[in-house]
C-alpha atoms as a PDB file:
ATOM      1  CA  UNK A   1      19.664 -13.013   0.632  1.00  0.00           C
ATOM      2  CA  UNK A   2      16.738 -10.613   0.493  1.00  0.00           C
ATOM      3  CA  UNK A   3      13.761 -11.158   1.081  1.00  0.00           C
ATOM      4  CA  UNK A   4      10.316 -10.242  -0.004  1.00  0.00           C
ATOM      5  CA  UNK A   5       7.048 -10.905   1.358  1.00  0.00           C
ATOM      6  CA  UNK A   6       3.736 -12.126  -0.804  1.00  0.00           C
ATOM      7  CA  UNK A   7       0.716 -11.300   0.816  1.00  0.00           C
ATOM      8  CA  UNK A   8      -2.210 -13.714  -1.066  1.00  0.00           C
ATOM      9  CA  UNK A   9      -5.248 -15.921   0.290  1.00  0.00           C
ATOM     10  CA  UNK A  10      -4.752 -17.926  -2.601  1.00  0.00           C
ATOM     11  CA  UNK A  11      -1.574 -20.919  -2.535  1.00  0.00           C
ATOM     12  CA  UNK A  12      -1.745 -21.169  -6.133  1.00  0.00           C
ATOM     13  CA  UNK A  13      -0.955 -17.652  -6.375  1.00  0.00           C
ATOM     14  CA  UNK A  14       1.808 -17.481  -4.034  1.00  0.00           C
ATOM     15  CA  UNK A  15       3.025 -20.698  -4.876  1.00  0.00           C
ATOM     16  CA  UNK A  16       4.024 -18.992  -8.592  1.00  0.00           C
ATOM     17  CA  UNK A  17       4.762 -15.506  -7.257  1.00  0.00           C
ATOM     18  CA  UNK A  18       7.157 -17.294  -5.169  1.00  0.00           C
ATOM     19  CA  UNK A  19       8.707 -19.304  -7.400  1.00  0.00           C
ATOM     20  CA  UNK A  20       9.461 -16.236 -10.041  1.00  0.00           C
ATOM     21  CA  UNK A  21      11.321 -14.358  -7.206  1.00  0.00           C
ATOM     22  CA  UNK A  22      13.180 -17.488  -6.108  1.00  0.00           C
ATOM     23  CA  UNK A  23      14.580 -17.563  -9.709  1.00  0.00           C
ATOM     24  CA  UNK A  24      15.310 -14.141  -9.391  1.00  0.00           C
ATOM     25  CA  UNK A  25      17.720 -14.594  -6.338  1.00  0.00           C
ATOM     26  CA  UNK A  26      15.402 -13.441  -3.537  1.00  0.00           C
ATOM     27  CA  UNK A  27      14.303 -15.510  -0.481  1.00  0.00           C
ATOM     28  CA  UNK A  28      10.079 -15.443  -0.107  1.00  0.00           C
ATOM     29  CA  UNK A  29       8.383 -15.607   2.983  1.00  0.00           C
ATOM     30  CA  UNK A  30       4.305 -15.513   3.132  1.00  0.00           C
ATOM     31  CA  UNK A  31       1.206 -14.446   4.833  1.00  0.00           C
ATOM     32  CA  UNK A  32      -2.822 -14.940   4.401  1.00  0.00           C
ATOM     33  CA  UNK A  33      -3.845 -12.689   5.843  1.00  0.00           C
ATOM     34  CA  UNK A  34      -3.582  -8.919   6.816  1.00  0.00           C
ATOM     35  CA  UNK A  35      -2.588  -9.879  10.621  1.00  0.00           C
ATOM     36  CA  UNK A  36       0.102 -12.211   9.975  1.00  0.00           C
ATOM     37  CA  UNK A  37       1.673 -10.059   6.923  1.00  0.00           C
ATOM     38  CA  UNK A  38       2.298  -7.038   9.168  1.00  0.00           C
ATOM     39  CA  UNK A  39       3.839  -9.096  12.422  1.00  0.00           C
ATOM     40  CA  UNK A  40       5.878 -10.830   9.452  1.00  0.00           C
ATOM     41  CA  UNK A  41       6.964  -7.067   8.354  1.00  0.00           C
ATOM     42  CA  UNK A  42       8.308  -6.162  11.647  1.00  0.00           C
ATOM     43  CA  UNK A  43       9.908  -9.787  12.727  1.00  0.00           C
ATOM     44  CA  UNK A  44      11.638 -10.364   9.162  1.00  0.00           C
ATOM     45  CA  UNK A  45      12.419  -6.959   7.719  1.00  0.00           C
ATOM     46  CA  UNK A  46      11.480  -7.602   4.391  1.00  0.00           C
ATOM     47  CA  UNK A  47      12.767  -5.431   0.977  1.00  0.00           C
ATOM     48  CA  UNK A  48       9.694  -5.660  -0.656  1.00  0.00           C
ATOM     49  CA  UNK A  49       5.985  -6.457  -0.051  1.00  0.00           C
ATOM     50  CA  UNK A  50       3.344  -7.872  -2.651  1.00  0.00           C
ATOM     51  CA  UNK A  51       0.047  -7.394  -1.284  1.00  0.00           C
ATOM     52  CA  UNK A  52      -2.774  -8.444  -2.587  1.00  0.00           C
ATOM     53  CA  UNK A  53      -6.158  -6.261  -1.950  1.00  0.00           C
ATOM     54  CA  UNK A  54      -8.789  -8.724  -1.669  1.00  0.00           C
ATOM     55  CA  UNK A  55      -7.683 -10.808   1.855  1.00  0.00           C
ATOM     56  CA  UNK A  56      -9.695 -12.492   3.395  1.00  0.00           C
ATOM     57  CA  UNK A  57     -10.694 -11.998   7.284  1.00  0.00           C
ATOM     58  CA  UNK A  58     -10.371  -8.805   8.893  1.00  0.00           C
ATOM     59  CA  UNK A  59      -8.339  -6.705   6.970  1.00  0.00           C
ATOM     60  CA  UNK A  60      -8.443  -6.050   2.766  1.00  0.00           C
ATOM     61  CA  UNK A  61      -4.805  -5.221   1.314  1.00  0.00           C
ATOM     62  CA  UNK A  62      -5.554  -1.420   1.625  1.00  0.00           C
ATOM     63  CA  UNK A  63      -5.962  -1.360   5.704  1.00  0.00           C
ATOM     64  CA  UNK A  64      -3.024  -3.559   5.671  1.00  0.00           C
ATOM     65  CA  UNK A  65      -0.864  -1.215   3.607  1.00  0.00           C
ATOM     66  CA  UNK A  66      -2.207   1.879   5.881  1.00  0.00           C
ATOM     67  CA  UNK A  67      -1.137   0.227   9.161  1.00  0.00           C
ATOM     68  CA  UNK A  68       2.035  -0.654   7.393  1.00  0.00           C
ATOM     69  CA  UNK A  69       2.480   2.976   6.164  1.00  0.00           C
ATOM     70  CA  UNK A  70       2.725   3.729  10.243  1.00  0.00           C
ATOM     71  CA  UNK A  71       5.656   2.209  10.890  1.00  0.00           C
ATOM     72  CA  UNK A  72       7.492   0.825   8.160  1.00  0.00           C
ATOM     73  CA  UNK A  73       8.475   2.731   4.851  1.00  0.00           C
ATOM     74  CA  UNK A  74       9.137  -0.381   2.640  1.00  0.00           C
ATOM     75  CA  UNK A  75       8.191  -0.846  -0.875  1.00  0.00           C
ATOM     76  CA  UNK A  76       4.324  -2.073  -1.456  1.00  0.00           C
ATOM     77  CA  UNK A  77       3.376  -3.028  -4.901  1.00  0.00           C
ATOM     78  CA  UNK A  78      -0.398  -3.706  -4.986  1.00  0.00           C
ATOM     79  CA  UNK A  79      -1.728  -7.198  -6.516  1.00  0.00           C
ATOM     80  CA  UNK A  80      -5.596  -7.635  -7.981  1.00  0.00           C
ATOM     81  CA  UNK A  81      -7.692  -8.915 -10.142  1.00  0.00           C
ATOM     82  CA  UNK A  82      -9.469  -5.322 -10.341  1.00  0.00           C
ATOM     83  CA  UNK A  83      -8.006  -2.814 -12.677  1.00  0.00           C
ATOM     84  CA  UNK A  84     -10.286  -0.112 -12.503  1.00  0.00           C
ATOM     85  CA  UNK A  85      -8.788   3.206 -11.803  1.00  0.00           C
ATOM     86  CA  UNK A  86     -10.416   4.250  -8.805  1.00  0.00           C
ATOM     87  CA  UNK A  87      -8.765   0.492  -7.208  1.00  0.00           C
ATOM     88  CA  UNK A  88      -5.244   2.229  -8.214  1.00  0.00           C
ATOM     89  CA  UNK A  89      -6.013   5.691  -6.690  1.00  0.00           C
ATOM     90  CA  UNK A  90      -6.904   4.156  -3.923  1.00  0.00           C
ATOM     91  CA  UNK A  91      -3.526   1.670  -3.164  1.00  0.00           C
ATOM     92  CA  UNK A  92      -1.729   5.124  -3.832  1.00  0.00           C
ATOM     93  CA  UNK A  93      -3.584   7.179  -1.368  1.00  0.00           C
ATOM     94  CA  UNK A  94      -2.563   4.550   1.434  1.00  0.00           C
ATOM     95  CA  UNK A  95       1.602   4.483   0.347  1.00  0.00           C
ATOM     96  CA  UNK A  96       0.955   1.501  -2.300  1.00  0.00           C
ATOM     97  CA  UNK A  97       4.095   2.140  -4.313  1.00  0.00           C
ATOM     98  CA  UNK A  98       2.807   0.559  -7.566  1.00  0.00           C
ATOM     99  CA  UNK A  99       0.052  -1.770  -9.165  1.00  0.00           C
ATOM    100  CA  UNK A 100       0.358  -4.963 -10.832  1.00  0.00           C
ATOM    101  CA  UNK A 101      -2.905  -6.430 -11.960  1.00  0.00           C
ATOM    102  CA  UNK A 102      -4.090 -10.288 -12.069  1.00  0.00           C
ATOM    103  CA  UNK A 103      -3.100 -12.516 -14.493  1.00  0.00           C
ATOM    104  CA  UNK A 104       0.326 -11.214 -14.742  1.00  0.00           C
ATOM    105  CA  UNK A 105       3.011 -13.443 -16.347  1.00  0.00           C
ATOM    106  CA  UNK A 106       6.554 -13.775 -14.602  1.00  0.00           C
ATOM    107  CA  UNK A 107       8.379 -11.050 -17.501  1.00  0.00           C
ATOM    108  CA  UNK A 108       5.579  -8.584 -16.035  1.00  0.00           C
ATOM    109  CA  UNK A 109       6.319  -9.054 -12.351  1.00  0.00           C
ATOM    110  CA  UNK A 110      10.064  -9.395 -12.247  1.00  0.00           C
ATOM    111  CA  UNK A 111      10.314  -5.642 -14.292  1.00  0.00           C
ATOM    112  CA  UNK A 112       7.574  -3.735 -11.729  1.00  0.00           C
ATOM    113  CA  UNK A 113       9.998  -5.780  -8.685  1.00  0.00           C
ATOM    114  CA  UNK A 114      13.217  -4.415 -10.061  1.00  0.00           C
ATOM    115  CA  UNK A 115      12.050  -0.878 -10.962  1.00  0.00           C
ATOM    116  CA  UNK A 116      10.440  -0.619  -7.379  1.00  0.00           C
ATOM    117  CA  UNK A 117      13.629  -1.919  -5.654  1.00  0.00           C
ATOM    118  CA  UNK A 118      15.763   0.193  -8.199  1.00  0.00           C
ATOM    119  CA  UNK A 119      13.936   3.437  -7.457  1.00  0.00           C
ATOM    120  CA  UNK A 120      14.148   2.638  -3.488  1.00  0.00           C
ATOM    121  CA  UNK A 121      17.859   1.521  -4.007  1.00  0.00           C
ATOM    122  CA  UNK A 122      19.552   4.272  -5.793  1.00  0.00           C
ATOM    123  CA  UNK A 123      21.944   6.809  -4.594  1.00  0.00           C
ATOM    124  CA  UNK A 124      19.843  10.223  -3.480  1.00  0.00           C
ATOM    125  CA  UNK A 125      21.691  13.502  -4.593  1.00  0.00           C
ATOM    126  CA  UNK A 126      22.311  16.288  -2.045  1.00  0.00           C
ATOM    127  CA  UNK A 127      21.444  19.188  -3.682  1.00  0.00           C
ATOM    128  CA  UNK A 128      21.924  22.217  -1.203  1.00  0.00           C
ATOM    129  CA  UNK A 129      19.331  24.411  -2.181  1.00  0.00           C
ATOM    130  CA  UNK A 130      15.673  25.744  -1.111  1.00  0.00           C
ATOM    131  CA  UNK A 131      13.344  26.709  -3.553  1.00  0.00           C
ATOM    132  CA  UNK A 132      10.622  29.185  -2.596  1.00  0.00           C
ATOM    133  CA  UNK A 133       7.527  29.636  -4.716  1.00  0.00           C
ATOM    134  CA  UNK A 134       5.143  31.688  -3.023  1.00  0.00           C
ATOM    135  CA  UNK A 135       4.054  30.090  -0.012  1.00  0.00           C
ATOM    136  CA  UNK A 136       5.849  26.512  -1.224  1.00  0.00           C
ATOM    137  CA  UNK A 137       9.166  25.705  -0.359  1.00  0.00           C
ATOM    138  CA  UNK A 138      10.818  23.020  -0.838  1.00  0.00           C
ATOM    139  CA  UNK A 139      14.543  22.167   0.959  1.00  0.00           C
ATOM    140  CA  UNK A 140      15.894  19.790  -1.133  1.00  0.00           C
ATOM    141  CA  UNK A 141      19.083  19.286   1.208  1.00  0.00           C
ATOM    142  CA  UNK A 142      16.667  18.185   4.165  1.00  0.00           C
ATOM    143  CA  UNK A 143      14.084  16.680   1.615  1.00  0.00           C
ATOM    144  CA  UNK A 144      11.168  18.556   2.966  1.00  0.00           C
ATOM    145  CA  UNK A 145       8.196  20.600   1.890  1.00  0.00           C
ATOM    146  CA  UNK A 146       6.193  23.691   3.781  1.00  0.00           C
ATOM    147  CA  UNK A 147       3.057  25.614   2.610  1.00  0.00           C
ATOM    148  CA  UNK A 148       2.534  28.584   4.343  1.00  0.00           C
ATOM    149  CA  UNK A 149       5.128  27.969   6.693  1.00  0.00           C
ATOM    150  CA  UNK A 150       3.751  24.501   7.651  1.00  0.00           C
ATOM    151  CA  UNK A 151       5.158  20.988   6.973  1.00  0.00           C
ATOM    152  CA  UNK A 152       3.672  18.499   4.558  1.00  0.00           C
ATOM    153  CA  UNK A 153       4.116  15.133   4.807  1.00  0.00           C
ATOM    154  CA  UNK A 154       5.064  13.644   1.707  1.00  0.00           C
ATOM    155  CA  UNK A 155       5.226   9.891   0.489  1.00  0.00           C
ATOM    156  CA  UNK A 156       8.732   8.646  -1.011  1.00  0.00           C
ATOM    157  CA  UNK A 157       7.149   8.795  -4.632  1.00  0.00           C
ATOM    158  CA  UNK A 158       5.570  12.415  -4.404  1.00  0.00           C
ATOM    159  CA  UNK A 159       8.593  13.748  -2.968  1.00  0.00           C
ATOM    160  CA  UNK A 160      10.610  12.998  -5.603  1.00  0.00           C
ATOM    161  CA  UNK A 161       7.824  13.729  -8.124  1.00  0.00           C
ATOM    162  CA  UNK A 162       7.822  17.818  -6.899  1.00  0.00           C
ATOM    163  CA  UNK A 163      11.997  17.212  -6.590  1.00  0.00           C
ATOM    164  CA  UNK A 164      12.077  16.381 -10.446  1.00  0.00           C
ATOM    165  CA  UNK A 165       9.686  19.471 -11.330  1.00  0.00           C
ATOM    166  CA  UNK A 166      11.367  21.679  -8.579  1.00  0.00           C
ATOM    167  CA  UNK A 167      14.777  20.875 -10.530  1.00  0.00           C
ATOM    168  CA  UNK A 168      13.406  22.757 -13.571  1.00  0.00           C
ATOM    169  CA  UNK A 169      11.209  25.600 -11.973  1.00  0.00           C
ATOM    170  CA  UNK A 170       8.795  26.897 -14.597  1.00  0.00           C
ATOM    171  CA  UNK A 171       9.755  24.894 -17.183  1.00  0.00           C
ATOM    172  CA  UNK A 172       7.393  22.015 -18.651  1.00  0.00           C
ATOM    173  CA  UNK A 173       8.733  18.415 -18.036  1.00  0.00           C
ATOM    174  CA  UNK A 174       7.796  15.815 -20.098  1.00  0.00           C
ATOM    175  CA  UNK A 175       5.257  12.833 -18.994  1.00  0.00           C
ATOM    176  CA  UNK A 176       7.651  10.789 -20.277  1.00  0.00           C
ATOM    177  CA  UNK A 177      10.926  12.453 -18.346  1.00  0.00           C
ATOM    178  CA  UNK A 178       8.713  12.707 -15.342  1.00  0.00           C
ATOM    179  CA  UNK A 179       7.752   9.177 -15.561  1.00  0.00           C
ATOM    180  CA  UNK A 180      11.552   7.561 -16.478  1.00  0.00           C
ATOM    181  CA  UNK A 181      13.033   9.645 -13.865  1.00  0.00           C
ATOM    182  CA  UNK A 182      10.466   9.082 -10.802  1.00  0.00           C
ATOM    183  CA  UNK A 183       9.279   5.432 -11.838  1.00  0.00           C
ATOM    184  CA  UNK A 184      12.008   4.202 -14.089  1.00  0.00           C
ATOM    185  CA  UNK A 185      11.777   3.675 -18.191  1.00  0.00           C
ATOM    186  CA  UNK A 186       9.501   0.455 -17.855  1.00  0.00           C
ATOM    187  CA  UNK A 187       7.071   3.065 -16.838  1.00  0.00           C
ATOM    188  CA  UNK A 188       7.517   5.643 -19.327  1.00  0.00           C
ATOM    189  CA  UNK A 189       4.314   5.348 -21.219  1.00  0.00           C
ATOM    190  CA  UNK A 190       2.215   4.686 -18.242  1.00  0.00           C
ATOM    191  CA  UNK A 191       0.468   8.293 -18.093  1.00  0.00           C
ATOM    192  CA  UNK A 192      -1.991   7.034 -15.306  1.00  0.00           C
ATOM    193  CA  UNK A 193       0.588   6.532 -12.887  1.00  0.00           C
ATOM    194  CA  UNK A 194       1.144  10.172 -13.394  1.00  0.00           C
ATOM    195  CA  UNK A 195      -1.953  11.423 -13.335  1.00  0.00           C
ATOM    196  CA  UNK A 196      -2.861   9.996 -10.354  1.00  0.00           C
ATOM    197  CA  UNK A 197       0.136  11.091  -8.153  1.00  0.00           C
ATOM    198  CA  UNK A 198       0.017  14.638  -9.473  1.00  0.00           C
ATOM    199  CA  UNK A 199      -3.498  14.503  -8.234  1.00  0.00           C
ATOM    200  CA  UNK A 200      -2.424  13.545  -4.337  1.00  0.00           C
ATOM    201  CA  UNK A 201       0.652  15.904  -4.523  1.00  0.00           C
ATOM    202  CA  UNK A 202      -1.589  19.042  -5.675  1.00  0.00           C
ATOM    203  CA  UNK A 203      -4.137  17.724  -2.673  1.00  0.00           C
ATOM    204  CA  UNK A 204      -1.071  18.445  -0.188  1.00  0.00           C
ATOM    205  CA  UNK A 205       0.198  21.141  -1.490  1.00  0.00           C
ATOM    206  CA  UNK A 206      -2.466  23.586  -3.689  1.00  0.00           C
ATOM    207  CA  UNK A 207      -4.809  25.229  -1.550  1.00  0.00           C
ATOM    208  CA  UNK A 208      -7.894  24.558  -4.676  1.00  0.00           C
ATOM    209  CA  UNK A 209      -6.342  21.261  -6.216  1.00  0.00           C
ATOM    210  CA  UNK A 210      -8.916  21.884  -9.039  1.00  0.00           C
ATOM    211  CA  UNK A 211      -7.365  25.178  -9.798  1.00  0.00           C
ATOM    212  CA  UNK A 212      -3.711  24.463  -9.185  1.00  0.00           C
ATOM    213  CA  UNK A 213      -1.464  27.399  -8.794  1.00  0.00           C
ATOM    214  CA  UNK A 214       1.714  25.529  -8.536  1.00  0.00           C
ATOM    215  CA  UNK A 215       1.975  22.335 -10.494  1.00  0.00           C
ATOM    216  CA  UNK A 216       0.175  23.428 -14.050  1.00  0.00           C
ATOM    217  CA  UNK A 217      -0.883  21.221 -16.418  1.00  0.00           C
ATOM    218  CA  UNK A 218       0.537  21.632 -20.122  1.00  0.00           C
ATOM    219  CA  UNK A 219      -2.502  19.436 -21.802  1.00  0.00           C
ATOM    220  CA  UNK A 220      -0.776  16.617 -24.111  1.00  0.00           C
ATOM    221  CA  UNK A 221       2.767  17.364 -23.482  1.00  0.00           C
ATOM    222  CA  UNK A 222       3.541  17.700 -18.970  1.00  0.00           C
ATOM    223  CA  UNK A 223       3.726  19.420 -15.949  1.00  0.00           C
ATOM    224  CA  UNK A 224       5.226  22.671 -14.657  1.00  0.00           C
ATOM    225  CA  UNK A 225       6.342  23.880 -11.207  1.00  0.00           C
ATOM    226  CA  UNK A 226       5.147  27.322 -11.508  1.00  0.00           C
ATOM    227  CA  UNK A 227       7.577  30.034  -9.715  1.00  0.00           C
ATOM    228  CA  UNK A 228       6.391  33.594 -10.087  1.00  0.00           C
ATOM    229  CA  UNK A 229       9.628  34.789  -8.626  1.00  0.00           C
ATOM    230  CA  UNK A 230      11.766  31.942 -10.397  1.00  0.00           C
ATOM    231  CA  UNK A 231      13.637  32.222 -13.569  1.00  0.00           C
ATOM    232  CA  UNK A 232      13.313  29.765 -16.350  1.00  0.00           C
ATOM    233  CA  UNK A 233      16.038  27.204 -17.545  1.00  0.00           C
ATOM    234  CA  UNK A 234      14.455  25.409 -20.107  1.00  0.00           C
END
Protein backbone atom coordinates (compact mmCIF):
# COMPACT_ATOMS: atom_id res chain seq x y z
CA UNK A 1 0.00 0.00 0.00
CA UNK A 2 1.39 3.47 -0.64
CA UNK A 3 2.02 5.70 1.40
CA UNK A 4 1.94 9.40 1.85
CA UNK A 5 3.22 11.59 4.39
CA UNK A 6 1.18 14.76 6.10
CA UNK A 7 3.36 17.19 7.43
CA UNK A 8 0.95 19.50 10.03
CA UNK A 9 1.47 20.95 13.71
CA UNK A 10 -2.06 20.73 14.03
CA UNK A 11 -3.82 16.85 15.00
CA UNK A 12 -7.06 18.07 13.94
CA UNK A 13 -5.70 18.70 10.65
CA UNK A 14 -3.93 15.59 10.11
CA UNK A 15 -6.34 13.64 11.83
CA UNK A 16 -8.90 14.56 8.61
CA UNK A 17 -6.18 14.73 5.96
CA UNK A 18 -5.51 11.32 7.07
CA UNK A 19 -8.60 9.96 7.15
CA UNK A 20 -9.54 11.23 3.34
CA UNK A 21 -6.42 9.36 2.03
CA UNK A 22 -7.18 6.26 4.10
CA UNK A 23 -10.53 6.16 2.18
CA UNK A 24 -8.72 6.63 -0.80
CA UNK A 25 -6.58 3.38 -0.42
CA UNK A 26 -3.30 4.93 0.76
CA UNK A 27 -1.48 4.18 4.07
CA UNK A 28 -0.59 7.79 6.11
CA UNK A 29 2.24 8.23 8.17
CA UNK A 30 2.93 11.80 10.03
CA UNK A 31 5.31 14.35 11.23
CA UNK A 32 5.21 17.85 13.33
CA UNK A 33 7.66 19.09 12.52
CA UNK A 34 10.26 19.89 9.72
CA UNK A 35 13.00 17.45 11.45
CA UNK A 36 10.99 14.47 11.85
CA UNK A 37 9.15 14.83 8.26
CA UNK A 38 12.46 14.64 6.37
CA UNK A 39 14.13 11.51 8.52
CA UNK A 40 10.46 10.06 7.88
CA UNK A 41 11.15 10.79 3.94
CA UNK A 42 14.28 8.88 3.81
CA UNK A 43 13.30 5.84 6.39
CA UNK A 44 9.70 5.26 4.73
CA UNK A 45 9.96 6.24 1.10
CA UNK A 46 6.87 7.91 0.81
CA UNK A 47 4.76 8.64 -2.80
CA UNK A 48 3.62 11.78 -1.80
CA UNK A 49 4.24 14.56 0.78
CA UNK A 50 1.63 17.21 2.17
CA UNK A 51 3.47 19.84 3.82
CA UNK A 52 2.19 22.36 5.48
CA UNK A 53 4.21 25.90 5.52
CA UNK A 54 3.62 27.25 8.82
CA UNK A 55 5.56 24.41 11.30
CA UNK A 56 6.36 25.08 14.16
CA UNK A 57 10.11 24.89 15.66
CA UNK A 58 12.98 25.22 13.54
CA UNK A 59 12.05 24.80 10.19
CA UNK A 60 8.70 26.47 8.15
CA UNK A 61 7.37 24.04 5.27
CA UNK A 62 9.54 25.95 2.67
CA UNK A 63 13.17 25.02 4.32
CA UNK A 64 11.73 21.67 4.72
CA UNK A 65 10.77 21.27 1.07
CA UNK A 66 14.39 22.82 0.04
CA UNK A 67 16.33 20.24 2.10
CA UNK A 68 13.97 17.71 0.69
CA UNK A 69 14.56 19.00 -2.90
CA UNK A 70 18.45 17.75 -2.11
CA UNK A 71 17.92 14.43 -1.99
CA UNK A 72 14.65 13.20 -2.74
CA UNK A 73 12.55 14.07 -5.96
CA UNK A 74 9.06 13.09 -4.58
CA UNK A 75 5.90 14.88 -5.07
CA UNK A 76 5.30 18.03 -2.51
CA UNK A 77 1.96 19.62 -2.58
CA UNK A 78 2.04 22.72 -0.33
CA UNK A 79 -0.78 23.14 2.53
CA UNK A 80 -1.77 26.85 4.13
CA UNK A 81 -4.00 28.93 5.33
CA UNK A 82 -2.24 31.83 3.18
CA UNK A 83 -3.28 32.19 -0.39
CA UNK A 84 -1.56 35.09 -1.45
CA UNK A 85 0.43 34.73 -4.55
CA UNK A 86 3.75 35.57 -3.53
CA UNK A 87 3.15 32.28 -0.67
CA UNK A 88 2.65 30.12 -4.07
CA UNK A 89 5.72 31.54 -5.94
CA UNK A 90 7.51 30.89 -3.26
CA UNK A 91 6.57 26.80 -2.54
CA UNK A 92 7.40 26.66 -6.40
CA UNK A 93 10.76 28.23 -6.28
CA UNK A 94 11.82 25.50 -3.60
CA UNK A 95 10.32 22.17 -5.87
CA UNK A 96 6.68 22.53 -4.15
CA UNK A 97 4.83 20.64 -6.86
CA UNK A 98 1.41 22.25 -6.20
CA UNK A 99 -0.74 24.36 -3.64
CA UNK A 100 -3.74 23.49 -1.83
CA UNK A 101 -5.01 26.19 0.44
CA UNK A 102 -6.78 25.90 4.05
CA UNK A 103 -10.08 25.01 4.49
CA UNK A 104 -10.11 22.54 1.77
CA UNK A 105 -12.90 19.91 1.73
CA UNK A 106 -11.98 16.12 1.01
CA UNK A 107 -13.45 16.42 -3.10
CA UNK A 108 -10.65 19.28 -3.25
CA UNK A 109 -7.76 17.28 -1.85
CA UNK A 110 -8.30 13.84 -3.26
CA UNK A 111 -8.34 15.61 -7.16
CA UNK A 112 -4.85 17.87 -6.48
CA UNK A 113 -3.48 14.04 -4.82
CA UNK A 114 -4.43 12.14 -7.92
CA UNK A 115 -3.40 14.71 -10.57
CA UNK A 116 0.05 15.07 -8.70
CA UNK A 117 0.54 11.26 -8.49
CA UNK A 118 -0.95 10.95 -12.12
CA UNK A 119 1.46 13.47 -13.61
CA UNK A 120 4.52 11.73 -11.60
CA UNK A 121 3.07 8.24 -12.60
CA UNK A 122 2.60 8.30 -16.26
CA UNK A 123 4.55 6.72 -18.96
CA UNK A 124 7.40 9.42 -20.33
CA UNK A 125 7.75 9.32 -24.24
CA UNK A 126 11.21 8.95 -25.83
CA UNK A 127 11.27 11.26 -28.37
CA UNK A 128 14.80 11.13 -30.11
CA UNK A 129 15.32 14.50 -31.05
CA UNK A 130 17.34 17.84 -30.03
CA UNK A 131 15.97 21.01 -30.64
CA UNK A 132 18.32 23.97 -31.03
CA UNK A 133 17.07 27.53 -30.75
CA UNK A 134 19.82 29.81 -30.67
CA UNK A 135 21.83 29.24 -27.77
CA UNK A 136 18.85 26.77 -26.16
CA UNK A 137 18.80 23.30 -26.72
CA UNK A 138 16.90 21.05 -25.50
CA UNK A 139 17.60 16.90 -25.86
CA UNK A 140 14.48 15.54 -25.35
CA UNK A 141 15.88 11.81 -25.54
CA UNK A 142 18.24 12.59 -22.44
CA UNK A 143 15.63 15.14 -20.99
CA UNK A 144 18.06 17.93 -20.65
CA UNK A 145 18.47 21.62 -21.33
CA UNK A 146 21.83 23.87 -22.19
CA UNK A 147 22.12 27.68 -22.73
CA UNK A 148 25.10 28.64 -24.24
CA UNK A 149 26.53 25.39 -24.06
CA UNK A 150 25.90 25.06 -20.28
CA UNK A 151 23.46 22.79 -18.35
CA UNK A 152 20.37 23.99 -16.55
CA UNK A 153 18.93 22.32 -13.95
CA UNK A 154 15.41 21.95 -14.34
CA UNK A 155 12.55 20.87 -11.85
CA UNK A 156 10.21 17.82 -13.02
CA UNK A 157 7.32 20.43 -13.75
CA UNK A 158 9.43 23.03 -15.85
CA UNK A 159 10.94 20.39 -17.79
CA UNK A 160 8.03 19.19 -19.09
CA UNK A 161 6.53 22.71 -19.33
CA UNK A 162 9.53 23.77 -22.17
CA UNK A 163 8.99 19.79 -23.50
CA UNK A 164 5.22 20.66 -24.29
CA UNK A 165 6.22 24.14 -26.01
CA UNK A 166 9.45 22.57 -27.54
CA UNK A 167 6.94 19.91 -29.19
CA UNK A 168 5.35 22.76 -31.20
CA UNK A 169 8.37 25.19 -31.89
CA UNK A 170 7.00 28.61 -32.79
CA UNK A 171 3.68 27.88 -32.58
CA UNK A 172 1.33 29.40 -29.72
CA UNK A 173 -0.01 26.75 -27.21
CA UNK A 174 -2.92 27.31 -25.44
CA UNK A 175 -3.05 28.12 -21.46
CA UNK A 176 -5.43 25.71 -21.39
CA UNK A 177 -3.38 22.80 -23.53
CA UNK A 178 -0.36 23.87 -21.60
CA UNK A 179 -2.10 23.53 -18.39
CA UNK A 180 -4.14 19.92 -19.18
CA UNK A 181 -1.07 18.52 -20.58
CA UNK A 182 1.66 19.59 -17.80
CA UNK A 183 -0.82 19.67 -14.70
CA UNK A 184 -3.71 17.56 -15.80
CA UNK A 185 -7.51 18.89 -16.79
CA UNK A 186 -8.45 19.63 -13.02
CA UNK A 187 -6.02 22.37 -13.63
CA UNK A 188 -7.03 23.69 -16.83
CA UNK A 189 -8.41 27.00 -15.82
CA UNK A 190 -5.87 27.66 -13.21
CA UNK A 191 -3.81 30.43 -15.26
CA UNK A 192 -1.66 31.25 -12.07
CA UNK A 193 -0.12 28.03 -11.96
CA UNK A 194 1.09 29.00 -15.34
CA UNK A 195 2.13 32.14 -14.90
CA UNK A 196 4.17 31.48 -12.22
CA UNK A 197 6.22 28.53 -13.67
CA UNK A 198 6.77 30.32 -16.96
CA UNK A 199 8.23 32.96 -14.77
CA UNK A 200 11.04 30.43 -13.05
CA UNK A 201 11.60 28.62 -16.44
CA UNK A 202 12.37 32.08 -18.36
CA UNK A 203 14.68 32.88 -15.01
CA UNK A 204 16.80 29.65 -16.08
CA UNK A 205 16.78 29.91 -19.32
CA UNK A 206 16.36 33.83 -20.88
CA UNK A 207 19.30 35.78 -20.33
CA UNK A 208 16.65 39.25 -19.53
CA UNK A 209 13.55 37.21 -18.16
CA UNK A 210 11.71 40.60 -18.52
CA UNK A 211 12.41 40.65 -22.17
CA UNK A 212 12.14 36.99 -23.05
CA UNK A 213 13.59 35.94 -26.31
CA UNK A 214 12.53 32.40 -26.17
CA UNK A 215 9.28 31.66 -24.45
CA UNK A 216 6.92 34.77 -25.82
CA UNK A 217 3.95 35.67 -24.43
CA UNK A 218 0.74 35.76 -26.79
CA UNK A 219 -1.39 38.18 -24.24
CA UNK A 220 -4.95 36.41 -23.62
CA UNK A 221 -4.50 33.36 -25.63
CA UNK A 222 -0.50 31.35 -24.58
CA UNK A 223 2.92 30.83 -24.93
CA UNK A 224 5.40 30.26 -27.76
CA UNK A 225 8.84 28.60 -27.97
CA UNK A 226 10.36 30.97 -30.31
CA UNK A 227 12.90 29.23 -32.95
CA UNK A 228 14.41 31.66 -35.41
CA UNK A 229 15.84 28.77 -37.32
CA UNK A 230 12.68 26.45 -36.67
CA UNK A 231 9.81 25.92 -38.94
CA UNK A 232 6.26 26.22 -37.84
CA UNK A 233 3.66 23.30 -37.48
CA UNK A 234 0.78 24.87 -36.25
Amino acid sequence: MDKILVVDDEPRVVRLVSEVLRVMGYQTISASNGEQALELVVLEQPVLVLLDILLARSMDGYEVCRRLREFSDVPVIMLTARAQESDMLQGFDVGADDYLTKPFNAKELIARVKAVLRRYRRPEEVVATTLVCGALTIDLARRTVQVAGKPVSLTRTEYELLRQLAQHPNCVVQHQELLSSVWGPEYRDDIDYLRAYVWYLRRKIEADPADPRYIVTSPGVGYMLACPEGDANC
